[in-house]
Protein backbone atom coordinates (compact mmCIF):
# COMPACT_ATOMS: atom_id res chain seq x y z
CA UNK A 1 0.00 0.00 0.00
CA UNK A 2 1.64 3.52 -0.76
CA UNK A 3 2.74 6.00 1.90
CA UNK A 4 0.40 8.48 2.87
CA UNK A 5 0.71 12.16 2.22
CA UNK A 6 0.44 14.06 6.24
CA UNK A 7 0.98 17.51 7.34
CA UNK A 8 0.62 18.74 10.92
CA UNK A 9 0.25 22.51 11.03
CA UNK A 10 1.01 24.22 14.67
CA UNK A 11 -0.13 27.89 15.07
CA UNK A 12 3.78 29.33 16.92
CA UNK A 13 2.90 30.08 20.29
CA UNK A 14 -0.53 31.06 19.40
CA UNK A 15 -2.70 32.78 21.93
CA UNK A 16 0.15 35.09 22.50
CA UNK A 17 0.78 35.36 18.58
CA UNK A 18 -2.33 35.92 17.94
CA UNK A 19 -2.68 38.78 20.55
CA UNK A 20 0.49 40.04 19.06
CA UNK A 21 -1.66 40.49 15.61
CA UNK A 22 -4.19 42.30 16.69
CA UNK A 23 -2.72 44.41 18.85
CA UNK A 24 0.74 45.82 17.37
CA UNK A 25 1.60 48.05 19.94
CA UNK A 26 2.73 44.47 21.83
CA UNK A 27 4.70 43.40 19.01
CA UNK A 28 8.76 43.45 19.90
CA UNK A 29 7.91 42.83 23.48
CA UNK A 30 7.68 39.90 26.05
CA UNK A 31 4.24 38.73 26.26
CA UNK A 32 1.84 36.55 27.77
CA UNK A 33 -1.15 35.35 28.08
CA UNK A 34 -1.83 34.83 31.97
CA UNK A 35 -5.17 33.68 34.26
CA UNK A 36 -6.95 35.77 36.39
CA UNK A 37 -4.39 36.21 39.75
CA UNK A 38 -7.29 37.74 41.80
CA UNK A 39 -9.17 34.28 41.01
CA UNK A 40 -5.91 32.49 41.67
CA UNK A 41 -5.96 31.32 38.11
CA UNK A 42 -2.12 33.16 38.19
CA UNK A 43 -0.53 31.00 35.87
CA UNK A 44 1.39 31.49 32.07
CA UNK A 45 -1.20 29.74 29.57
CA UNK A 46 0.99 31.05 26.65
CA UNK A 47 3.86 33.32 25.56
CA UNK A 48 5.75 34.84 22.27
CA UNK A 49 8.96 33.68 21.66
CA UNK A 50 10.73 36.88 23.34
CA UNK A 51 9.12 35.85 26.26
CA UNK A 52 10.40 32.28 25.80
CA UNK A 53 13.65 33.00 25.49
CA UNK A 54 13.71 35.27 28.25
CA UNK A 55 12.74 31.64 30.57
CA UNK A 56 9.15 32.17 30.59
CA UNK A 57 7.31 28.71 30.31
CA UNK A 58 3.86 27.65 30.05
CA UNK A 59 2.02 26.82 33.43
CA UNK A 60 4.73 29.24 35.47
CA UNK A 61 3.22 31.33 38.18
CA UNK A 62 3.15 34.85 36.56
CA UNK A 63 5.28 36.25 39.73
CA UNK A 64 7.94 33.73 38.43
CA UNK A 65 7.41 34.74 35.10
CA UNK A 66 7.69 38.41 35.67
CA UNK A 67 10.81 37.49 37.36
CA UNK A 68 12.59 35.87 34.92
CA UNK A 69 12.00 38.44 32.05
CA UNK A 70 11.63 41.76 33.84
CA UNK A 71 9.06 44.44 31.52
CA UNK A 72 6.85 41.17 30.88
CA UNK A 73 3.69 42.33 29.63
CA UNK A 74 0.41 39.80 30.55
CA UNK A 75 -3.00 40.19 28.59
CA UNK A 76 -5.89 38.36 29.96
CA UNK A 77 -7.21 35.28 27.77
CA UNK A 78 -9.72 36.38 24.65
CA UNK A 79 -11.04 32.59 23.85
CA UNK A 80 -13.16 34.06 21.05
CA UNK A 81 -10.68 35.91 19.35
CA UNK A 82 -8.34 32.64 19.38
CA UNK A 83 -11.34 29.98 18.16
CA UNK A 84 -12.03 32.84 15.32
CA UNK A 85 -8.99 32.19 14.04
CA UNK A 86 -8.35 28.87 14.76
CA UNK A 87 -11.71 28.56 12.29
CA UNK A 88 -9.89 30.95 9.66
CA UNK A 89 -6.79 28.61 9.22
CA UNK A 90 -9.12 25.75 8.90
CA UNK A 91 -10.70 27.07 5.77
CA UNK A 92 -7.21 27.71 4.74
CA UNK A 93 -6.78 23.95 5.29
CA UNK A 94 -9.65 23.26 3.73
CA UNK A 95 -9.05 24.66 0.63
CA UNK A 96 -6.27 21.45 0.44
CA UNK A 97 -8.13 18.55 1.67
CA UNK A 98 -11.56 17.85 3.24
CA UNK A 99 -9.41 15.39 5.45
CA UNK A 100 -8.71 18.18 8.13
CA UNK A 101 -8.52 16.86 11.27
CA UNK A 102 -8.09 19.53 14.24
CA UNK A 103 -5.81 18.67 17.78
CA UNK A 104 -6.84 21.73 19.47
CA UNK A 105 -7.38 25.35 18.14
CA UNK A 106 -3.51 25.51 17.15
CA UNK A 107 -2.65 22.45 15.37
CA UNK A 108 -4.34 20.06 12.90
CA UNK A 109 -3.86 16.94 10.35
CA UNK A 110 -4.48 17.19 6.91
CA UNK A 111 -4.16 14.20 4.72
CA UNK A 112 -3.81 15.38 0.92
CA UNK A 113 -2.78 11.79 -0.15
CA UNK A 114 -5.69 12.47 -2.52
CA UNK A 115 -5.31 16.25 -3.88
CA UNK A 116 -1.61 16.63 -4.07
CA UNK A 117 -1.59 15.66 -7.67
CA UNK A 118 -4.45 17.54 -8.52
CA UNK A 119 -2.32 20.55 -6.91
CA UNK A 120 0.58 19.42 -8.91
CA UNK A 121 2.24 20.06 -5.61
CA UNK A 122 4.56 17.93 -3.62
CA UNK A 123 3.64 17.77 -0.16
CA UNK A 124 6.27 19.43 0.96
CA UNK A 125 5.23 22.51 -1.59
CA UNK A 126 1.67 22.33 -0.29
CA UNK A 127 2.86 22.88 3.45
CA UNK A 128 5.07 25.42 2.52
CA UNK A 129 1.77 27.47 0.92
CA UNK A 130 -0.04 27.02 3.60
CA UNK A 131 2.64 28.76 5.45
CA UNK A 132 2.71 31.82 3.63
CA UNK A 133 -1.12 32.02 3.34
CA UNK A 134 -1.21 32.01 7.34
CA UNK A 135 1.20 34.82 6.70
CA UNK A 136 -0.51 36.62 4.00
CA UNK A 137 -4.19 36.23 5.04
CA UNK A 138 -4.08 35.43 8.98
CA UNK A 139 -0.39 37.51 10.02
CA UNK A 140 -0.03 33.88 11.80
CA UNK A 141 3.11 31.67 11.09
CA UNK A 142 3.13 28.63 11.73
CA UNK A 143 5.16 25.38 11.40
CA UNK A 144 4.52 22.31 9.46
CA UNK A 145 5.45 18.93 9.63
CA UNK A 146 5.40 16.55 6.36
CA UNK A 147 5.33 12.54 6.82
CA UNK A 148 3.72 9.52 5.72
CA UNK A 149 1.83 9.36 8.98
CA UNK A 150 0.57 11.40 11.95
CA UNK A 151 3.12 10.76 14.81
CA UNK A 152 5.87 11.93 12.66
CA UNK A 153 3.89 14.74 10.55
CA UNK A 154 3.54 15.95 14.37
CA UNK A 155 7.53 15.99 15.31
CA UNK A 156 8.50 17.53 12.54
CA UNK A 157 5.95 20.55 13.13
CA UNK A 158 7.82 20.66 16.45
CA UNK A 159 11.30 19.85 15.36
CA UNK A 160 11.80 23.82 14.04
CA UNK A 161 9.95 26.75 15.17
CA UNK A 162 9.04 28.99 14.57
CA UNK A 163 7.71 29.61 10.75
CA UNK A 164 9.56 26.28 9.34
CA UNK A 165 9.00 23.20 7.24
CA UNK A 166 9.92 19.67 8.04
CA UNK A 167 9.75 16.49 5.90
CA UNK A 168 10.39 13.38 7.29
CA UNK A 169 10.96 10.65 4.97
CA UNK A 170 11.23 6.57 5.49
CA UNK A 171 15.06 7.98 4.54
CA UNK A 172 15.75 10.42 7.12
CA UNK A 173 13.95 9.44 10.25
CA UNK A 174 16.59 7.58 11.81
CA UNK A 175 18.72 10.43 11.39
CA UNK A 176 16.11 13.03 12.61
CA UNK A 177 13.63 11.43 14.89
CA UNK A 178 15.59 8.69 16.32
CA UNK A 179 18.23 11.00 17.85
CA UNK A 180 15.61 13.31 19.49
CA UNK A 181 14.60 13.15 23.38
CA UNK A 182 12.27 10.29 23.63
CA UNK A 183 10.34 13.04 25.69
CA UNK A 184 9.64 14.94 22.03
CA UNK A 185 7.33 11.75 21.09
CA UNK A 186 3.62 12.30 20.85
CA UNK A 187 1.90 10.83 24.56
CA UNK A 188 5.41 10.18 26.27
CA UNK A 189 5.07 12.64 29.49
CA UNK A 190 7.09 13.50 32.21
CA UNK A 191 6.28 10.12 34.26
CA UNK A 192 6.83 7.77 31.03
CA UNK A 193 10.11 9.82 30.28
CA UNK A 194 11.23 8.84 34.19
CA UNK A 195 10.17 5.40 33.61
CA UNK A 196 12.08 5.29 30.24
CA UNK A 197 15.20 6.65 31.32
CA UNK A 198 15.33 4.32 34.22
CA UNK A 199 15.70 1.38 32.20
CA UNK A 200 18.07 3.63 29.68
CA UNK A 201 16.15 4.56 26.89
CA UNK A 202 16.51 8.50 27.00
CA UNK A 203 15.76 8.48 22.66
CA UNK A 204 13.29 7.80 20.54
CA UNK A 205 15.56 5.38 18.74
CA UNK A 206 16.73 3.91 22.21
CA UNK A 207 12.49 3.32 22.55
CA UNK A 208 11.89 1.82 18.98
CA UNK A 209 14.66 -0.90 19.66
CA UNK A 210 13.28 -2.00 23.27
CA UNK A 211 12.19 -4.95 23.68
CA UNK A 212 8.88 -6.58 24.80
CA UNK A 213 9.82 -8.14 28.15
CA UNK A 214 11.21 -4.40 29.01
CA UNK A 215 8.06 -2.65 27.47
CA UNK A 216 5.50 -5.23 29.20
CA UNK A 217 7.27 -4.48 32.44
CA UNK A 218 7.68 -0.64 32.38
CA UNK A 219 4.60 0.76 30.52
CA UNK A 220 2.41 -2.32 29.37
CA UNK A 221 -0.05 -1.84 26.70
CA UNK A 222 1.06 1.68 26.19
CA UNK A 223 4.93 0.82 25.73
CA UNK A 224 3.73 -1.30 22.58
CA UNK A 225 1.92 1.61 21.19
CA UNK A 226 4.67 3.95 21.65
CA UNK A 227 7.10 1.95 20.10
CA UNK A 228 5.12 1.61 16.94
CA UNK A 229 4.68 5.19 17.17
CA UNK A 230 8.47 5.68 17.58
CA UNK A 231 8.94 3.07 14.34
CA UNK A 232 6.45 4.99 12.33
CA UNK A 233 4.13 2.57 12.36
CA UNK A 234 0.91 4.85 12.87
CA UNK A 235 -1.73 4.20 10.58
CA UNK A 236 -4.19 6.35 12.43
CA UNK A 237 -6.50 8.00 9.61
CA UNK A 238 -7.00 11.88 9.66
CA UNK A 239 -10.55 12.35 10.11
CA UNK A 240 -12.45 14.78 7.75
CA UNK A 241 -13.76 18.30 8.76
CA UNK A 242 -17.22 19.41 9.12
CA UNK A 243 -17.02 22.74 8.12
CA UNK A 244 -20.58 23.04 9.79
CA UNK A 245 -19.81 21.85 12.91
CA UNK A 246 -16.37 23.51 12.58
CA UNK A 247 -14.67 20.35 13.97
CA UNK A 248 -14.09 16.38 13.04
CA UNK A 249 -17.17 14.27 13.73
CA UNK A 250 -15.93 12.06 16.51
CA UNK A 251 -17.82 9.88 19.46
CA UNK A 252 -18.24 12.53 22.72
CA UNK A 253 -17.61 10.48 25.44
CA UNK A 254 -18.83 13.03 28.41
CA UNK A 255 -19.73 16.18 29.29
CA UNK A 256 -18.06 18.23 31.99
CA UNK A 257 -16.84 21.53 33.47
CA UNK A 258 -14.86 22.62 36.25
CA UNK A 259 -13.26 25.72 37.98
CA UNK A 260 -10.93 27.06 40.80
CA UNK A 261 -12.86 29.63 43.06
CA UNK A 262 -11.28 32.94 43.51
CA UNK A 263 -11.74 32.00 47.60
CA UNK A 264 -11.56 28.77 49.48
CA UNK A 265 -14.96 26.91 49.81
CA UNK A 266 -15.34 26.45 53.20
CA UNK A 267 -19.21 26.28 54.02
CA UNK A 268 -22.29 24.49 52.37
CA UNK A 269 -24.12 27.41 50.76
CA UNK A 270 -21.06 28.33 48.89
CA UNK A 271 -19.65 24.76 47.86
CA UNK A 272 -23.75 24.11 46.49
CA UNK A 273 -23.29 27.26 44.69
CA UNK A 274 -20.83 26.37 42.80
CA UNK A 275 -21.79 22.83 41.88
CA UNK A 276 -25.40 23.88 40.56
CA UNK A 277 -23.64 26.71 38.50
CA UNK A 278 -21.07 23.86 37.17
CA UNK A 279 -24.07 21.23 36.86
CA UNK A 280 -25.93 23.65 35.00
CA UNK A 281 -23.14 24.29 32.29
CA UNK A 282 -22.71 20.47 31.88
CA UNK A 283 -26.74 19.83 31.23
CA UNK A 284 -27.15 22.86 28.72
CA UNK A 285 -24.12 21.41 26.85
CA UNK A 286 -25.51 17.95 26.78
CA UNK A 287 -28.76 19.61 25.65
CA UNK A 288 -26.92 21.26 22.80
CA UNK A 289 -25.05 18.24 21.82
CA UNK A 290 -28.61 16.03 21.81
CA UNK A 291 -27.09 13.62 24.58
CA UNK A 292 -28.51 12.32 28.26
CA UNK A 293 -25.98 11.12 30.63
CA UNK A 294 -26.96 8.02 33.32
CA UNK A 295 -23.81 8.95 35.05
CA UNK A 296 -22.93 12.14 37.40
CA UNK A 297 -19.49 12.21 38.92
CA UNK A 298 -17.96 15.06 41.30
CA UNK A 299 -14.22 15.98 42.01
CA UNK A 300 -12.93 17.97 44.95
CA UNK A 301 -9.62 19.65 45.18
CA UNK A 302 -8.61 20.32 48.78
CA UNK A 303 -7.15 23.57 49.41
CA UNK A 304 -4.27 22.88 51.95
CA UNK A 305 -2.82 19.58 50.59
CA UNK A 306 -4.25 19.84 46.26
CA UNK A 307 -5.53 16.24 46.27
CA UNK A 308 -8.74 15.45 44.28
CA UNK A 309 -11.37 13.03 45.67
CA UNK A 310 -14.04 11.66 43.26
CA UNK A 311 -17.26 10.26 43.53
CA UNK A 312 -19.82 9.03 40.68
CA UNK A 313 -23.72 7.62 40.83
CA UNK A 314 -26.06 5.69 38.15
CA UNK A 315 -29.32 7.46 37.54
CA UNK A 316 -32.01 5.84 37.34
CA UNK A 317 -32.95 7.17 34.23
CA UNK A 318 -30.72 8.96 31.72
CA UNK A 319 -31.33 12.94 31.71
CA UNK A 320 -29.63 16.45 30.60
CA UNK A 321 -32.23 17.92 33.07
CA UNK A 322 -30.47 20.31 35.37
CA UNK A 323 -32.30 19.90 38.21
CA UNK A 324 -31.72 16.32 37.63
CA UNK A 325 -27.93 16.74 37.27
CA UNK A 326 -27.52 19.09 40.08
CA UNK A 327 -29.68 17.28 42.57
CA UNK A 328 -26.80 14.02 41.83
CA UNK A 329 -23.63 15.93 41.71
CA UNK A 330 -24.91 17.76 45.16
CA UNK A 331 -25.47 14.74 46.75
CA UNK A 332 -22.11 13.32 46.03
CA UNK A 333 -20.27 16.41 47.07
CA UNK A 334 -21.99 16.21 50.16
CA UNK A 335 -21.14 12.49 50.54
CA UNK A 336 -17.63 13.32 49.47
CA UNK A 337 -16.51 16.46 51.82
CA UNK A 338 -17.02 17.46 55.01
CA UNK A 339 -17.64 21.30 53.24
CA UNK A 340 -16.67 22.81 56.66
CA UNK A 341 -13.47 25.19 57.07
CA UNK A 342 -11.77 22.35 58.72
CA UNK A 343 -11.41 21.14 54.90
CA UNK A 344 -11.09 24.22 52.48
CA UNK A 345 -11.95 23.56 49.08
CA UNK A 346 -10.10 25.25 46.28
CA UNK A 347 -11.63 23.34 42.63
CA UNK A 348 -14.62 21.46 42.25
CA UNK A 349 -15.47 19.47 38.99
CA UNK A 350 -18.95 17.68 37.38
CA UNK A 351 -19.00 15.46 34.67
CA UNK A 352 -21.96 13.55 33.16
CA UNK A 353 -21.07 10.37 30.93
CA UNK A 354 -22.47 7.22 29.74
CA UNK A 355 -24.19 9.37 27.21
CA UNK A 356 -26.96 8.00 25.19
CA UNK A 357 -28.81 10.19 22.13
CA UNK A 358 -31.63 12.53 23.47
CA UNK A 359 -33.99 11.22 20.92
CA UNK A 360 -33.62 7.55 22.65
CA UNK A 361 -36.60 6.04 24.01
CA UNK A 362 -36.53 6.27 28.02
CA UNK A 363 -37.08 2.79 30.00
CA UNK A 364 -40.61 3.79 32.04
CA UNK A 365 -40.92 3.39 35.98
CA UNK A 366 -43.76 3.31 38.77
CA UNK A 367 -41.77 5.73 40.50
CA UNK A 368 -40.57 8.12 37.18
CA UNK A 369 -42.13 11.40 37.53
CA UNK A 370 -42.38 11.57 33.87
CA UNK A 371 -44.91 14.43 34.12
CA UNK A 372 -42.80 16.59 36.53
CA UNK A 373 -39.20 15.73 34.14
CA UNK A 374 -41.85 16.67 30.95
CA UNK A 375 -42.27 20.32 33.09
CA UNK A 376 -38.22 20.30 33.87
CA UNK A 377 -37.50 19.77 30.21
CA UNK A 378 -39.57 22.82 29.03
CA UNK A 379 -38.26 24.99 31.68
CA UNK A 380 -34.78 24.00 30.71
CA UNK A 381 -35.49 24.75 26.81
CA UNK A 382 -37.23 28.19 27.81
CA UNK A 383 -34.20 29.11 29.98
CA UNK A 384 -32.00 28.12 26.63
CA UNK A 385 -33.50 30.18 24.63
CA UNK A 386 -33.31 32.93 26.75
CA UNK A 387 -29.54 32.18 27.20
CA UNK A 388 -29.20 32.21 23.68
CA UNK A 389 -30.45 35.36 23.15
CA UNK A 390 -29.20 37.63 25.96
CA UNK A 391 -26.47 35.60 27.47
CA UNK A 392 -25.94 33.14 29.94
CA UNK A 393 -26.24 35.27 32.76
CA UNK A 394 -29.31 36.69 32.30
CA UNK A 395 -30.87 33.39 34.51
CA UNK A 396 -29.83 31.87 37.46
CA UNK A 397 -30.51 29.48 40.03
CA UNK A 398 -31.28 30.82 43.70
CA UNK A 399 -28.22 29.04 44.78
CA UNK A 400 -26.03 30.74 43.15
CA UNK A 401 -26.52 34.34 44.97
CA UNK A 402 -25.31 33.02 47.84
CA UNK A 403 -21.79 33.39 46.40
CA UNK A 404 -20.33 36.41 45.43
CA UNK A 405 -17.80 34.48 43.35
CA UNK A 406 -19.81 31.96 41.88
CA UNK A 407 -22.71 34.60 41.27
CA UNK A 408 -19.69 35.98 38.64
CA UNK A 409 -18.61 33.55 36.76
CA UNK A 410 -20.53 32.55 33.46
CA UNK A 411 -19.17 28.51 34.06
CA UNK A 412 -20.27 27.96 30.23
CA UNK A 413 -18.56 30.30 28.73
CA UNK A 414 -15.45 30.21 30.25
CA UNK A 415 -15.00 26.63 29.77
CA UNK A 416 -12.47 25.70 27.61
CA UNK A 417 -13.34 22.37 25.72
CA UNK A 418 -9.56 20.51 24.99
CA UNK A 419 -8.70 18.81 22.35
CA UNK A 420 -10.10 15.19 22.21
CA UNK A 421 -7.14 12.72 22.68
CA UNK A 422 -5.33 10.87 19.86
CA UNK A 423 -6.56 7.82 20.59
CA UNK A 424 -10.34 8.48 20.08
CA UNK A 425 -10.65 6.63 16.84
């Protein structure tokens, strides 16, 4: 079967680029993107590359950062600026393949196996017009990788930054991927790196040769997939773009949202607040996406100590209802934590999963209040459209006036959905 034809094009540092665009008096100096410090959200979510070369890194405190590279300048986040044009470059993409498959609002796969020679462009010519029509059309550079699969189409869009072009070839990737960090793979993290290097494999070469007593040991499943990833041996396809949907049509496996309050949580009232705001978010998402969830799960982070304690239920019936979904994830929190301020909360998380379609007939019960979910439902859609129209905060649930913190924060728009993992198809 012949090679395929990959790219991987990575937006260069790109909320902080893109800032940089669109506002040019911040161009030629150190900049980042930081969280809200008041919130205690104080942390570097991305910088330019005078910032990085100054020592700033992604996920430092912003007192570090401003630190290390004295004058740093730190603009608050502007998601809709950033998914505007993360949607741009896509049509850019688009207008190579319909086999566009976005890793997040800065990167994406695009297979032109199939349009290079109607192009009459090698790949390597079709990823270096994409670059220059960032340039010309976006003022974004970015770098591409070129490969005959998706793991190494990847590297190579990491392997020179910024505003560069790398092919790798079944001739050159022992020379250029084998000698890199093993660490630079796609999925190996800090803890596989420490697990690697103590059974000496510190390169990717080092990790392609291991063997399978030493994999099966170390890493188990996972240290056969990331060999085959480090032998190029991904044949992953790259999944095509719904340009109406603005993303690749892939399974959703769950629904959730989560936050870190600007104060401890150290009393009832505050700790429900904060659940029925996040409970609400989750259940108008589900609603939007046409899925019911039979599952409800709640995390708690503890403020002195950072651990996170979960706890999940079945429902007896599947619902986005958000009465529904907030009456489970408040009874778990409340079977979970103390919520005194003997044990300070600092993050709380919901999730719904086990999702089934919203159009799926529901199992009936003696003791269903299918009447009372039929009045729920419509009171949910009413409040939707409402939400649609004037914003999300124009409703509210009593319970969340009882914060002043959570009363503030608009839980669904703020939440950041991340890119779904590799390994989804």
């Amino acid at each position: 079967m012949p090679d395929r034809d990959v790219l991987h094009s990575d937006i260069n540092c790109c909320y902080a680029q893109i800032e940089c665009q669109a506002r040019p008096e911040l161009r030629g100096k150190p900049v980042v993107v930081g969280g809200d410090e008041e919130a205690r959200h104080g942390i570097v979510l991305a910088k330019n590359l005078i910032a990085k070369r100054a020592g700033v890194k992604t996920a430092m405190a912003l007192w570090e950062a401003r630190k290390a590279c004295p004058g740093l300048v730190v603009v608050p986040p502007d998601y809709r600026l950033y998914m505007d044009v993360s949607r741009r470059a896509r049509e850019i993409y688009y207008d190579y393949t319909d086999r566009v498959e976005p890793f997040g609002p800065d990167e994406a796969w695009l297979d032109v196996t199939g349009t290079r020679r109607c192009l009459g462009l090698s790949p390597a010519e079709i990823a270096r017009e994409v670059s220059e029509r960032m340039v010309a059309e976006l003022g974004i550079s970015v770098s591409v990788g070129v490969s005959w699969n998706k793991i190494f189409a990847k590297f190579g869009s990491d392997y020179k930054k910024p505003d560069a072009v790398t092919v790798i070839t079944r001739e050159n990737y022992r020379e250029v991927v084998w000698q890199a960090p093993v660490r630079d793979l796609l999925y190996v993290g800090p803890a596989t790196e420490r697990k690697l290097h103590s059974s000496g494999i510190d390169t990717i070469g080092q990790l392609a040769c291991a063997s399978d007593e030493l994999l099966r040991n170390r890493l188990g499943k996972m240290g056969f997939v990331l060999r085959g990833f480090a032998r190029g041996q991904d044949a992953t396809e790259v999944k095509p773009y719904d340009r109406d949907a603005a993303d690749v049509m892939r399974e959703i496996k769950s629904y959730g949202n989560g936050l870190t309050a600007p104060r401890d949580i150290c009393d009832p009232q505050s700790a429900k607040a904060y659940v029925w705001m996040l409970a609400e978010s989750v259940a108008q998402r589900m609603r939007e996406g046409r899925a019911r969830a039979r599952t409800v799960s709640v995390g708690a982070r503890a403020a002195d100590d950072l651990c996170t304690r979960s706890r999940q239920c079945k429902l007896p019936v599947a619902t986005d209802v958000t009465l529904e979904v907030a009456r489970a994830a408040w009874g778990l929190l409340r079977e979970l934590e103390p919520l005194d301020a003997s044990h300070p909360l600092r993050g709380i998380h919901v999730r719904a999963s086990d999702l089934e379609p919203a159009d799926a007939d529901l199992q009936a019960s003696l003791f269903d209040p299918l009447p009372r979910r039929t009045e729920m439902r419509e009171l949910d859609a009413s409040v939707d459209d409402l939400r649609r129209r004037y914003g999300n905060k124009c409703v509210v649930w009593g319970a969340q006036l009882v914060d002043e913190g959570a009363a503030s924060v608009d839980a669904k728009a703020d939440n950041t959905v991340h890119p779904v993992s590799f390994f989804h198809s």
